[in-house]
Protein backbone atom coordinates (compact mmCIF):
# COMPACT_ATOMS: atom_id res chain seq x y z
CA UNK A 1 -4.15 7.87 0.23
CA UNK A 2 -0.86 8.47 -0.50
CA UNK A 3 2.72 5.42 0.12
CA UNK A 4 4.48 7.55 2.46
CA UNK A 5 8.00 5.35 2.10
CA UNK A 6 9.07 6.11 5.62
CA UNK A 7 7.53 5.48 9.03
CA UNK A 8 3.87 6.06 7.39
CA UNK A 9 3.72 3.32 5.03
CA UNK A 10 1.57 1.01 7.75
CA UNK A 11 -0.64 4.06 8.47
CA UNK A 12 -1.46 5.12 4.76
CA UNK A 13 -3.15 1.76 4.69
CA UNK A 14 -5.86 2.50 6.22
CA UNK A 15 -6.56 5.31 3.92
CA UNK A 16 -5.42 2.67 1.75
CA UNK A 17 -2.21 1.60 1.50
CA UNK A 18 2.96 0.03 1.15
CA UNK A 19 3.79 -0.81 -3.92
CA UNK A 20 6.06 -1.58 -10.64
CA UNK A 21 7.10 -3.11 -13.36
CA UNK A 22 7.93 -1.94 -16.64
CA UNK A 23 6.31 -3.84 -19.70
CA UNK A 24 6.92 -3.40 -23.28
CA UNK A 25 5.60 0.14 -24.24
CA UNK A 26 2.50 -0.11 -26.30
CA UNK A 27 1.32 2.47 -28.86
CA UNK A 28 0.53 5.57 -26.84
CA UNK A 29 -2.50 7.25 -29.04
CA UNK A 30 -5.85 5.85 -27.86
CA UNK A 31 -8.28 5.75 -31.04
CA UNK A 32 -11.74 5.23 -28.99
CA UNK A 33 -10.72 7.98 -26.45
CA UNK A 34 -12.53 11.49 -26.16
CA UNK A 35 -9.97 13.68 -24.51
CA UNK A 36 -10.27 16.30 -22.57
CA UNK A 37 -8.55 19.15 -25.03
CA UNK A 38 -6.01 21.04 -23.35
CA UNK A 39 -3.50 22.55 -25.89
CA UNK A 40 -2.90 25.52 -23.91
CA UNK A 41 0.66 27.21 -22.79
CA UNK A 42 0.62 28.66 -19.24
CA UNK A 43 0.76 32.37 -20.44
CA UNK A 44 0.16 35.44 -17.90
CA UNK A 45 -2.67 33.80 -15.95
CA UNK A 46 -0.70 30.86 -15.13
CA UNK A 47 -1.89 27.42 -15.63
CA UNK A 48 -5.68 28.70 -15.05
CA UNK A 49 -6.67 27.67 -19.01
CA UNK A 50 -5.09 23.89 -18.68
CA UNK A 51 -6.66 23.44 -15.05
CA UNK A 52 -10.21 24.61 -16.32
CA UNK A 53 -9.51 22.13 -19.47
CA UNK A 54 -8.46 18.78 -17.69
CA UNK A 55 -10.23 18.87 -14.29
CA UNK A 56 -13.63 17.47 -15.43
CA UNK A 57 -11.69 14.22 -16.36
CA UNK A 58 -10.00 13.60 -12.78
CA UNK A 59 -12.53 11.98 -10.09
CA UNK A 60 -12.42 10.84 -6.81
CA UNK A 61 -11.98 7.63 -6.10
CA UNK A 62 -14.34 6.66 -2.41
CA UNK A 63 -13.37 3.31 -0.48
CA UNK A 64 -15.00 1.83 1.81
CA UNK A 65 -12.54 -0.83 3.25
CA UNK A 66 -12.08 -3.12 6.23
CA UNK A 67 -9.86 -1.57 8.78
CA UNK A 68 -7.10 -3.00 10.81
CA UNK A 69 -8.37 -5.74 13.80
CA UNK A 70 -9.73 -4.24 16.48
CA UNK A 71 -6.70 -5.65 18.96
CA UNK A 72 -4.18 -3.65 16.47
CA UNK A 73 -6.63 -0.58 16.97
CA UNK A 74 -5.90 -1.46 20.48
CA UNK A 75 -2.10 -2.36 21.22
CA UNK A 76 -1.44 1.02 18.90
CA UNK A 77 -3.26 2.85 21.35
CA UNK A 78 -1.36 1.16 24.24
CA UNK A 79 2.07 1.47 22.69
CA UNK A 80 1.38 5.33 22.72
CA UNK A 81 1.41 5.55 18.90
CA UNK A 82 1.11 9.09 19.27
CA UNK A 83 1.82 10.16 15.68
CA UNK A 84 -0.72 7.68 14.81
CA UNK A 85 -3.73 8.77 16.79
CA UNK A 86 -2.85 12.10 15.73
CA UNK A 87 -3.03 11.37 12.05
CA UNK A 88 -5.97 8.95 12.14
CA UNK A 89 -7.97 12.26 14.02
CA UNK A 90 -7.07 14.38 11.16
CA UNK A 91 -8.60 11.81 8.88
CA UNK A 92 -11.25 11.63 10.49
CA UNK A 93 -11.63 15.12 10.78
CA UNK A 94 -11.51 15.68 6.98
CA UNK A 95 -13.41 13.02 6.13
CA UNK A 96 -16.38 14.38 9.24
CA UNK A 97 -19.65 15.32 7.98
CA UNK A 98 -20.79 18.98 7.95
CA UNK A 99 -21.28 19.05 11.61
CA UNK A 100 -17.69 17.75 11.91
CA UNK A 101 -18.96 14.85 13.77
CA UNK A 102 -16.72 11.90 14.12
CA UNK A 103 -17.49 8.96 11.88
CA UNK A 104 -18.78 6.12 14.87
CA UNK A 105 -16.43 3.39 15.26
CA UNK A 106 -16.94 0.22 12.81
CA UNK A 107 -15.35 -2.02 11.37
CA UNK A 108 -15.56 -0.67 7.82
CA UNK A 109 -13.58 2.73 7.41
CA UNK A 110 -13.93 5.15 4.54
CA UNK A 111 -10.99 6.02 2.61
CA UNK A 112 -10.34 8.84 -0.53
CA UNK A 113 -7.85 8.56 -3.57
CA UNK A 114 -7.61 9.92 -7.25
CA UNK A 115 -7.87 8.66 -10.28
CA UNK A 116 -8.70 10.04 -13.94
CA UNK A 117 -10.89 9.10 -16.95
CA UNK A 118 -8.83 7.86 -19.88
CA UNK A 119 -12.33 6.93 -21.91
CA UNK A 120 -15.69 8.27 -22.58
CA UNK A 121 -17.50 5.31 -21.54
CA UNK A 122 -16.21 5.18 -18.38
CA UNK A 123 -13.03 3.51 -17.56
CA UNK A 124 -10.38 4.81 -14.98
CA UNK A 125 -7.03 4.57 -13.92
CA UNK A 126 -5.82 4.91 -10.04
CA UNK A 127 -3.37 3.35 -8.08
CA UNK A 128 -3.56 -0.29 -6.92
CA UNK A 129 -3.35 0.56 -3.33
CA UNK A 130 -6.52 3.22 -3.52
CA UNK A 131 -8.68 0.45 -4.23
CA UNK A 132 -6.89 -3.28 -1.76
CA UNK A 133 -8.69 -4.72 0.46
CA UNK A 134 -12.41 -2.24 -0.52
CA UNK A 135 -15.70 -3.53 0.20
CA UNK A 136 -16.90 -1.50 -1.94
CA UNK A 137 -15.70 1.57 -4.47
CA UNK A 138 -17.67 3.67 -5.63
CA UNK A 139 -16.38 7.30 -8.16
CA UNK A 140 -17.65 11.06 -7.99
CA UNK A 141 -17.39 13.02 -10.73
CA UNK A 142 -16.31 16.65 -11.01
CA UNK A 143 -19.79 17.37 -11.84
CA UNK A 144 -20.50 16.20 -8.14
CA UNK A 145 -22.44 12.86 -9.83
CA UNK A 146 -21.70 9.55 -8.03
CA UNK A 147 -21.33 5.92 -9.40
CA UNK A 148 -20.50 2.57 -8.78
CA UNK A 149 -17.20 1.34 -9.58
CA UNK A 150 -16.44 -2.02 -10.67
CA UNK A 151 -12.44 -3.02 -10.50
CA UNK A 152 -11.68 -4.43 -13.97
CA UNK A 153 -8.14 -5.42 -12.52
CA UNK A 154 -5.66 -4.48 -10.15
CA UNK A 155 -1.61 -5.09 -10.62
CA UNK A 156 0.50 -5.12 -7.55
CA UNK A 157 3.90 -4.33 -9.17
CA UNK A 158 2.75 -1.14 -10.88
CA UNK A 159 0.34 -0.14 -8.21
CA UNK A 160 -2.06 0.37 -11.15
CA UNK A 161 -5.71 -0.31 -10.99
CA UNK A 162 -8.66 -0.33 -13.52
CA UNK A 163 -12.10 0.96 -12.67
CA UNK A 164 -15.09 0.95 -15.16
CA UNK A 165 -18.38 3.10 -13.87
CA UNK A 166 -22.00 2.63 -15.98
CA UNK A 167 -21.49 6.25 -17.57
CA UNK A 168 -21.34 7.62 -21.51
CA UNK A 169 -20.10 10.71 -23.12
CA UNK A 170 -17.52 11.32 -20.60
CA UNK A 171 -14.46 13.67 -21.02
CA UNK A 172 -11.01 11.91 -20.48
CA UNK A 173 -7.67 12.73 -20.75
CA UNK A 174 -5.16 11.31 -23.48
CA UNK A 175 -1.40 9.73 -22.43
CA UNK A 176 1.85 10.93 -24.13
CA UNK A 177 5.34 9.41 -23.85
CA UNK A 178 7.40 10.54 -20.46
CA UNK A 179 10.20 10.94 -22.84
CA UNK A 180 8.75 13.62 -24.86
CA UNK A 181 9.10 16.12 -21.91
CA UNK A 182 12.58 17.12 -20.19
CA UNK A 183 13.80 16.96 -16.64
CA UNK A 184 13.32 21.26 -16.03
CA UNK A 185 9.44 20.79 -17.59
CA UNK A 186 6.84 22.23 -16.08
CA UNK A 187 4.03 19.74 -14.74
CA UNK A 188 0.92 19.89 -12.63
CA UNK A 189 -0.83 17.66 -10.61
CA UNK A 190 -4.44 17.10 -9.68
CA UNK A 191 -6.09 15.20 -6.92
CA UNK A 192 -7.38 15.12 -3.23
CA UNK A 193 -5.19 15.23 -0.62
CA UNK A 194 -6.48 14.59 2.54
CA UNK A 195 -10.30 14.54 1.07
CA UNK A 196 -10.42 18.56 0.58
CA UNK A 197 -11.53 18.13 -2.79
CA UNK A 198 -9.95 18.77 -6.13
CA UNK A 199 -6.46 20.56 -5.67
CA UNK A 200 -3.92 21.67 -8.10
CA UNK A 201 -0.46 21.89 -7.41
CA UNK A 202 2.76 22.95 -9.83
CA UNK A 203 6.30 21.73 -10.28
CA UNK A 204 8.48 20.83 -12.35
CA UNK A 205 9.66 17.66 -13.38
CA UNK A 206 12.95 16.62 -11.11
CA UNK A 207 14.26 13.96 -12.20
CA UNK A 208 13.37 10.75 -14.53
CA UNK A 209 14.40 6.93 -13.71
CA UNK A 210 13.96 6.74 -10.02
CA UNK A 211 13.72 3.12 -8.59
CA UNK A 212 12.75 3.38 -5.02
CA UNK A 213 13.55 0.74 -2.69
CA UNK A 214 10.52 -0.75 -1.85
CA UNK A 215 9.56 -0.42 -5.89
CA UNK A 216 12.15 -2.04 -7.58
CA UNK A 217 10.23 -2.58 -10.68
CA UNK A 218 10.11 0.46 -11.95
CA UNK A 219 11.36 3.55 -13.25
CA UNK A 220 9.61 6.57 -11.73
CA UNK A 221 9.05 10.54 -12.71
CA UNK A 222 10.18 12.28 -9.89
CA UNK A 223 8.58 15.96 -9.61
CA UNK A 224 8.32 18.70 -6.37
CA UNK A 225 4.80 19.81 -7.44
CA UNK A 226 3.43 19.02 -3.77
CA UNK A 227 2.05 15.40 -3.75
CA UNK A 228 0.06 14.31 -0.73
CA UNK A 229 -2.29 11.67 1.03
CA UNK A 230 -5.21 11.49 -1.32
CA UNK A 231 -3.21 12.41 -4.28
CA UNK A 232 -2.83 8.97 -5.18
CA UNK A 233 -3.66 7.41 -8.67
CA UNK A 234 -4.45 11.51 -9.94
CA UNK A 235 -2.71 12.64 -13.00
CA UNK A 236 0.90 13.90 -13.59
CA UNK A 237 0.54 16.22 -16.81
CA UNK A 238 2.29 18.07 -19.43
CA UNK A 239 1.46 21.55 -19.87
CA UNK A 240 -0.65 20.42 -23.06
CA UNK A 241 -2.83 18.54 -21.04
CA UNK A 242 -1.81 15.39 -21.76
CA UNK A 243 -0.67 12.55 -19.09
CA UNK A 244 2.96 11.51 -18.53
CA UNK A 245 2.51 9.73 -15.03
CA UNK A 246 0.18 8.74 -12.44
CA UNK A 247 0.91 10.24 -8.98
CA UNK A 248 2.03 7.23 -6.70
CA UNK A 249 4.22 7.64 -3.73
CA UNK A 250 5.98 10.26 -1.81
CA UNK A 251 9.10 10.34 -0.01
CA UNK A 252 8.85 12.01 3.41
CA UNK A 253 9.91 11.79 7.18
CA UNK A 254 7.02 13.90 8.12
CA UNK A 255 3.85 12.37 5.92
CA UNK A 256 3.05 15.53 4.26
CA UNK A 257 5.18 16.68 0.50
CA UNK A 258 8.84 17.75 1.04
CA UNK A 259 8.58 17.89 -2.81
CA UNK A 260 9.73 14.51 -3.42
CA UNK A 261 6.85 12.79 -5.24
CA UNK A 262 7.17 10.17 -7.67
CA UNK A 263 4.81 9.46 -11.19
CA UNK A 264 4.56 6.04 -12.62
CA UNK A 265 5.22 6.70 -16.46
CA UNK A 266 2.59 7.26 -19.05
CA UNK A 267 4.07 3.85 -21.06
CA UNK A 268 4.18 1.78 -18.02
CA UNK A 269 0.66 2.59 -17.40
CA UNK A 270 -0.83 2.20 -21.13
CA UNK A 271 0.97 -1.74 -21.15
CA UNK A 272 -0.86 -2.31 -17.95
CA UNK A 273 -4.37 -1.08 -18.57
CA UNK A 274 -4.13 -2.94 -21.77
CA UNK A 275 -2.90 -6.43 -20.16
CA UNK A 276 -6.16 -5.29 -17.08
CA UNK A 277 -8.61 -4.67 -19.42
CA UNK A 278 -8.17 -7.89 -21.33
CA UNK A 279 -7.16 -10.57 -18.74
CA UNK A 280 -7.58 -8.85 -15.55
CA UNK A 281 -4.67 -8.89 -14.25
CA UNK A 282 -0.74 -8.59 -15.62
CA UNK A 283 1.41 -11.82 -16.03
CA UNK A 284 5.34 -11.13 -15.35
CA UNK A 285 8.36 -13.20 -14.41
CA UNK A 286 9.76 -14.47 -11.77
CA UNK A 287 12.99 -16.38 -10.41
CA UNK A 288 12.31 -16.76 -6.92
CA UNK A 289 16.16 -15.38 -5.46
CA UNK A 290 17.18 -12.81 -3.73
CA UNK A 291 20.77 -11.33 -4.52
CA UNK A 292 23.28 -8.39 -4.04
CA UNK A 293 25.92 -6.37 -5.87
CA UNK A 294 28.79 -8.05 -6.54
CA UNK A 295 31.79 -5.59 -5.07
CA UNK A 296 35.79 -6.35 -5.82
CA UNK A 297 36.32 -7.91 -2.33
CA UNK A 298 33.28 -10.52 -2.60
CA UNK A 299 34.69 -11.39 -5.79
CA UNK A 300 38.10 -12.09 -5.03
CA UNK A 301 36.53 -14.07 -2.17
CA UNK A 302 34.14 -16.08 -4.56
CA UNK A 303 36.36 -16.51 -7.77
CA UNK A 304 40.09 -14.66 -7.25
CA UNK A 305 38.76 -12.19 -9.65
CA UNK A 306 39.05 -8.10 -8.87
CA UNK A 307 36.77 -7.55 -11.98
CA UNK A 308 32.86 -8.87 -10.88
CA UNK A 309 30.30 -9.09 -13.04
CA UNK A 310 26.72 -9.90 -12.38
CA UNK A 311 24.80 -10.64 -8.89
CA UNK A 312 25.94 -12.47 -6.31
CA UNK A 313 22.72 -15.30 -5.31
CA UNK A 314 22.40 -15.10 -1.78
CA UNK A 315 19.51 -17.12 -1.01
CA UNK A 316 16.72 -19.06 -3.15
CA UNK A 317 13.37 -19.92 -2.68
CA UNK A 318 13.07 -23.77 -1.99
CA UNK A 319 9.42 -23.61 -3.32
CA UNK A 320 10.69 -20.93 -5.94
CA UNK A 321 10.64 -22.37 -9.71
CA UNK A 322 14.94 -21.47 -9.49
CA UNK A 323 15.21 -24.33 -6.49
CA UNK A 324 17.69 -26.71 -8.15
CA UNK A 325 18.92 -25.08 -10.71
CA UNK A 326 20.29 -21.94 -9.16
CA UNK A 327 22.41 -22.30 -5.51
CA UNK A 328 22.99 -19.56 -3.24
CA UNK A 329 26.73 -18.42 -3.87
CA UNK A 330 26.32 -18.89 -7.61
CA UNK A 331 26.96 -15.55 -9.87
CA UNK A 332 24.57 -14.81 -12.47
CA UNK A 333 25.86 -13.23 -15.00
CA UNK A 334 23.20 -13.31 -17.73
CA UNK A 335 19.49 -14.03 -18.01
CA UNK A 336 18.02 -14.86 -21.25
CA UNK A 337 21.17 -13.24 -23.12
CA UNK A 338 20.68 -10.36 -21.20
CA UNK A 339 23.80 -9.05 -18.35
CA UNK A 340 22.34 -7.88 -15.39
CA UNK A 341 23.19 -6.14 -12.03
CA UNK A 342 21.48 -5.97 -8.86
CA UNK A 343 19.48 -2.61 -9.80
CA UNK A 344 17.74 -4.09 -13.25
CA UNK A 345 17.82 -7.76 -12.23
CA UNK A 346 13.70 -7.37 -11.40
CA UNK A 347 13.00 -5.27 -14.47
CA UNK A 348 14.58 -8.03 -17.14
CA UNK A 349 13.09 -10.87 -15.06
CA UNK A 350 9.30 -9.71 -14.88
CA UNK A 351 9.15 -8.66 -18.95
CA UNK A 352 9.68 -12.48 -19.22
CA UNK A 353 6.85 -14.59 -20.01
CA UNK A 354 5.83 -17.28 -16.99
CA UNK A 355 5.51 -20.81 -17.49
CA UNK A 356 8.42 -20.75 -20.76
CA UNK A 357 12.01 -21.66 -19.98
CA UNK A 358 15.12 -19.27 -20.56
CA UNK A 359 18.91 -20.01 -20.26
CA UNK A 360 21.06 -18.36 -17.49
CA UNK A 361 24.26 -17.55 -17.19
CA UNK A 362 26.26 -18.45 -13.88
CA UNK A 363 29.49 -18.46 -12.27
CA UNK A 364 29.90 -21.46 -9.82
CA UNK A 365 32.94 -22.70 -8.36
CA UNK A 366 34.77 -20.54 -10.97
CA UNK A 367 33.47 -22.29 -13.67
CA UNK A 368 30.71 -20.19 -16.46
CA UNK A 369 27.58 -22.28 -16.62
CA UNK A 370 24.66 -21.96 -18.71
CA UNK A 371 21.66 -23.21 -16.74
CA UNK A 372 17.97 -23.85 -18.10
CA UNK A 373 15.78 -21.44 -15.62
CA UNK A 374 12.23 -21.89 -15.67
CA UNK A 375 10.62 -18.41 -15.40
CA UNK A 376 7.28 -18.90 -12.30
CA UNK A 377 4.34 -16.19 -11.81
CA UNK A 378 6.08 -13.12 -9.92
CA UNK A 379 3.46 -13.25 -6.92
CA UNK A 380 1.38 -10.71 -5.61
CA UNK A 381 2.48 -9.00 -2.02
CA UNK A 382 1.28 -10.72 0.95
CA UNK A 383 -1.92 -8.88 2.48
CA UNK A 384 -1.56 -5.96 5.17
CA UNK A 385 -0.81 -7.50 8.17
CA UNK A 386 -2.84 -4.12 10.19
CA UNK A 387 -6.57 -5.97 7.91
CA UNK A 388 -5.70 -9.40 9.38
CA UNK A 389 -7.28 -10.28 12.69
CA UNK A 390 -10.58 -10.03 14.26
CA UNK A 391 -13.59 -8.06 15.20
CA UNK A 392 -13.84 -7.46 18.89
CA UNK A 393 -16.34 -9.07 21.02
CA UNK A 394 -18.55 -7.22 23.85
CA UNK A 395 -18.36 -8.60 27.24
CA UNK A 396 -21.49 -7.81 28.75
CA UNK A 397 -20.84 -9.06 32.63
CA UNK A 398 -17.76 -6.75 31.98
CA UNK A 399 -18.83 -4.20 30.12
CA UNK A 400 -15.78 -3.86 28.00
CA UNK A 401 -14.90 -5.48 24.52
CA UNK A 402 -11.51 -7.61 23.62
CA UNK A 403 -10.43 -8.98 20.31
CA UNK A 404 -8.11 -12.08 19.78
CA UNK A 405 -4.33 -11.47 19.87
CA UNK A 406 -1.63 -12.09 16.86
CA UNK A 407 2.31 -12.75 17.69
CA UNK A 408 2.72 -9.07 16.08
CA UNK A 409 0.36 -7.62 18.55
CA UNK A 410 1.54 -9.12 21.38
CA UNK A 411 5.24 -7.95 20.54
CA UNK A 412 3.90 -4.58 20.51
CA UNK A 413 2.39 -4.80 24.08
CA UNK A 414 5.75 -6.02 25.54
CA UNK A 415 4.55 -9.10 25.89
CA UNK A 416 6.48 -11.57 23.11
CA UNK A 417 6.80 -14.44 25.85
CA UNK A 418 3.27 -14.85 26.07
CA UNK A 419 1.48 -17.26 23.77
CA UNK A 420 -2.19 -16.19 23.86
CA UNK A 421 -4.73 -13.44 25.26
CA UNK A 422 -6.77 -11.11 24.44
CA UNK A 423 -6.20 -7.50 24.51
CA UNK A 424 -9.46 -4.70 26.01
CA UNK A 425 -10.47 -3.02 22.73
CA UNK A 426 -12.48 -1.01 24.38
CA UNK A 427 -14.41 0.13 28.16
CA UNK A 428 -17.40 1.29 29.14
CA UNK A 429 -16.56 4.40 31.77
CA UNK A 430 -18.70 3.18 34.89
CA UNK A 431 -18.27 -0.77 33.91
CA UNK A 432 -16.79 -3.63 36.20
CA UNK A 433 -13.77 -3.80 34.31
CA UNK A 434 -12.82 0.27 34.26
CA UNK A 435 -13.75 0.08 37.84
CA UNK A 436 -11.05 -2.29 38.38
CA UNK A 437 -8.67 -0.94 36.86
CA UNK A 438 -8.38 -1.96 33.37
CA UNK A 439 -7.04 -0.05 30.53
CA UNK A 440 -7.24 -0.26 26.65
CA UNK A 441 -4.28 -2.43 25.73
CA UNK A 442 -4.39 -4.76 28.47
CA UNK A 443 -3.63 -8.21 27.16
CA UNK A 444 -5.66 -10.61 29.48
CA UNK A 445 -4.26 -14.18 29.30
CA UNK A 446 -6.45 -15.86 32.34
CA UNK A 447 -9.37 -16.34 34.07
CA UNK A 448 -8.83 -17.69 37.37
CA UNK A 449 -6.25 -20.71 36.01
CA UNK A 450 -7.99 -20.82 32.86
CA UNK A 451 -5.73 -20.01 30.17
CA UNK A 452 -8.11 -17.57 27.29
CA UNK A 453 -7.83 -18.87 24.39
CA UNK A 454 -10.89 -17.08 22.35
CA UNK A 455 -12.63 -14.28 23.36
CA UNK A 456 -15.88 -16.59 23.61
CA UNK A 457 -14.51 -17.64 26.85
CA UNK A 458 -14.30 -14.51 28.53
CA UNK A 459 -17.58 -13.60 26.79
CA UNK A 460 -19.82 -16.06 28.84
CA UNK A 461 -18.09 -15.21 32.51
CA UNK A 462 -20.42 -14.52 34.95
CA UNK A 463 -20.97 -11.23 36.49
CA UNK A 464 -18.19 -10.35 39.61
CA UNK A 465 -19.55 -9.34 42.81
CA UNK A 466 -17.54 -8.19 45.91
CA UNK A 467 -18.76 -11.37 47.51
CA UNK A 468 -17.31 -13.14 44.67
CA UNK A 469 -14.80 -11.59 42.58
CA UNK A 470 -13.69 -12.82 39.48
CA UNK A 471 -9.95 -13.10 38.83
CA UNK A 472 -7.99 -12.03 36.05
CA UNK A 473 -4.05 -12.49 34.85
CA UNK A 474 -3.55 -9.18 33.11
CA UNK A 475 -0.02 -8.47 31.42
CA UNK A 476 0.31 -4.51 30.69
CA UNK A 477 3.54 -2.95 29.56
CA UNK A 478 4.94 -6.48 29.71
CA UNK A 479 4.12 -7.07 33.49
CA UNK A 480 2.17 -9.81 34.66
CA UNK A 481 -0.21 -9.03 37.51
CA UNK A 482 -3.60 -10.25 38.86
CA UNK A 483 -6.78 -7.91 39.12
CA UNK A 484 -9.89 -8.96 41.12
CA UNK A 485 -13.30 -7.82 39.46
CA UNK A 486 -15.44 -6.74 41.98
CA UNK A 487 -18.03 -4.48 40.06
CA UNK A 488 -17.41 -1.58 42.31
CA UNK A 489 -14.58 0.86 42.27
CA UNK A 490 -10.75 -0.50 43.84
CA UNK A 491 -9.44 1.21 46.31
């Protein structure tokens, strides 16, 4: 499972998915830690020495998660989400059993990621978005033993997770400072893409102090040793064998490594397993705004000034702990004695503690102000909208299954004006409603006059004959149209 942060964000989430803070950096040596020793250069055989060192501390990380609804299953199919299918069949085909059997349809879906052991009794880092929305996790080793996983804590704005598995006398790898190796340095990267098994792949790293858009929080490592899906939450290392990131996102138009990938530092991690292991979960600040760069021509507009400073506000959240004190069109100039600008505005806000207060800094009207702010609890992301929605139902006098519908769904089928329905999920070949025509993706919206509102409804019809057919409203491609179910093949 890998962020792809183009088109393949929503996808990746099923293989689990879509995002990074930095805290204050915390001591980097790790007293109670057994490391996996790997003080090795790469010499004439490469990186063989370091790989044979480090690899019993990186696992795989198994997920078994709830998929998307079964009507967003089904409106991607009907929308002719061809890149999709094709992707979610080479999943599938990786993750097949030996016969290369599809898994059968469910409504639980298995998912692989990476992650590492960074103690000897057990505890792991991955990334955040290996382990959202599991039923269960579970870890194999590279010993090919299996365990249990138990998530100690997850934080959404690192995309760091904790795992702890019942286990002793386990190798594990050490962390070092990012800044002790140089943009040109060789690093390698281990992990699973697309559930082969353990891989190793070499680069260099490219660049330091990346913020990616959909990651404001943080500064990332940015390296072209070849990152892919299932390479998330593995290790970034140093040719010593020590850890300077964790492998988090990639930046692609096709899915697969164009060798952009992107580490979250070894210091941003160590903060947040410390503030996991403890409490669970990572407290960071929050203003509730959203804002933009201040250019010369919005600040002649605003103040007659050709020299801006700070962030322009352009909106605030009314339930936000700013509503009140901070107004959309103010400049803030300062938070907490700190300037800021639209690219570290995040970072300085979420090191601040929630709950104390802190003085701002704001132009308004033309006038400097300094405003109390009251610093909230930087919430998590909302949940994937593809797990939201429900299980499909089996229509027996049909023989064909339909879920419920959400606005999102319906949009996707073409069919925004409608305000219900639900959409076929799935058809039995030889059953009443293939024989009359109906196709996956269909949103049904009637029976007879009867408006569907549940998919109990259409559940308990009674079984069509051609002496009395049963009438349906069916909207496909965003036409409205009538079928009659007969049970016998339309001609």
């Amino acid at each position: 499972m890998m962020r792809n942060l183009n088109c393949l964000e929503k996808m990746s989430a099923a293989f689990s998915k879509f995002r990074c803070s930095l805290l204050l950096a915390l001591t980097l040596s790790m007293a109670a830690v057994s490391v996996c020793h790997a003080a090795v250069g790469t010499g004439p055989t490469g990186y063989a020495e370091l790989v044979r060192q480090v690899a019993p501390c990186v696992v795989t990380v198994m997920v078994e998660e709830q998929t998307e609804s079964a009507g967003q299953r089904a409106a991607d199919r009907a929308a002719g989400g061809a890149q999709y299918s094709e992707l979610r069949a080479l999943f599938h085909t990786m993750l097949a059993g030996v016969n290369g059997a599809e898994p059968a349809p469910t409504d639980r879906e298995m998912s692989l990621g990476s992650g590492f052991l960074i103690r000897e009794d057990g505890l792991i880092v991955t990334n955040r978005h290996v382990v959202t929305g599991a039923t269960t996790v579970s870890v194999k080793l590279a010993d090919g033993r299996e365990f249990a996983a138990q998530v100690i804590g997850a934080d959404a704005t690192t995309d760091i997770a904790l795992l702890k598995i019942p286990a002793a006398h386990l190798p594990a790898l050490r962390f070092k400072s990012s800044d002790k190796i140089s943009v040109g340095d060789p690093v390698i990267a281990i992990g699973n893409p697309f559930g082969l098994g353990q891989s190793v792949t070499a680069g260099i790293l490219s660049a330091r102090a990346r913020t990616l858009e959909q990651d404001p929080y943080i500064d990332f490592l940015q390296t072209d040793a070849a990152i892919n899906f299932g390479n998330s939450g593995g290790p970034l290392l140093a040719t010593d064998g020590t850890v300077v990131g964790v492998t988090s996102a990639i930046l692609s138009p096709s899915g697969g490594s164009v060798g952009l990938g992107f580490a979250i530092p070894a210091e941003t991690v160590l903060a947040v397993v410390a503030d996991l292991e403890q409490h669970g979960k990572v407290s960071r600040g929050y203003l509730g705004i959203e804002v933009q760069t201040m250019t010369p021509a919005l600040a002649r507009a605003l103040l007659g000034d050709n020299a801006p400073k700070g962030v322009l506000i352009t909106a605030v959240d009314p339930q936000g702990p700013s509503a009140g004190a901070l107004l959309a069109s103010d400049v803030l100039l300062s938070v907490d004695s700190k300037p800021v600008e639209a690219s570290d505005l995040g970072k300085v806000v979420v090191r601040l503690q929630p709950g104390i207060s802190v003085l701002g800094s704001v132009m308004r009207n033309g006038v400097v102000l300094s405003v109390p702010l009251l610093v909230g609890q930087l919430p998590d992301p909302p949940p994937d909208p593809m797990h939201s929605g429900d299980r499909d139902v089996w229509v027996p006098s049909l023989e064909l299954g339909v879920a419920s519908t959400t606005e999102d769904i319906r949009k996707a089928l073409k069919a925004a004006d409608e305000t219900g329905g639900l959409i076929v999920t799935q058809l039995r070949p030889d059953g009443a409603g293939a024989l009359a025509g109906l196709k996956i993706g269909d949103l049904v919206t009637h029976v007879g006059s009867t408006r569907l509102e549940s998919a109990e409804q259409l559940a308990s019809v009674r079984v069509p004959s051609a002496s009395l057919p049963l009438l349906l409203r069916v909207v496909r491609n965003g036409s409205p149209g009538y079928l009659a179910i007969t049970g016998t093949a339309q001609h």
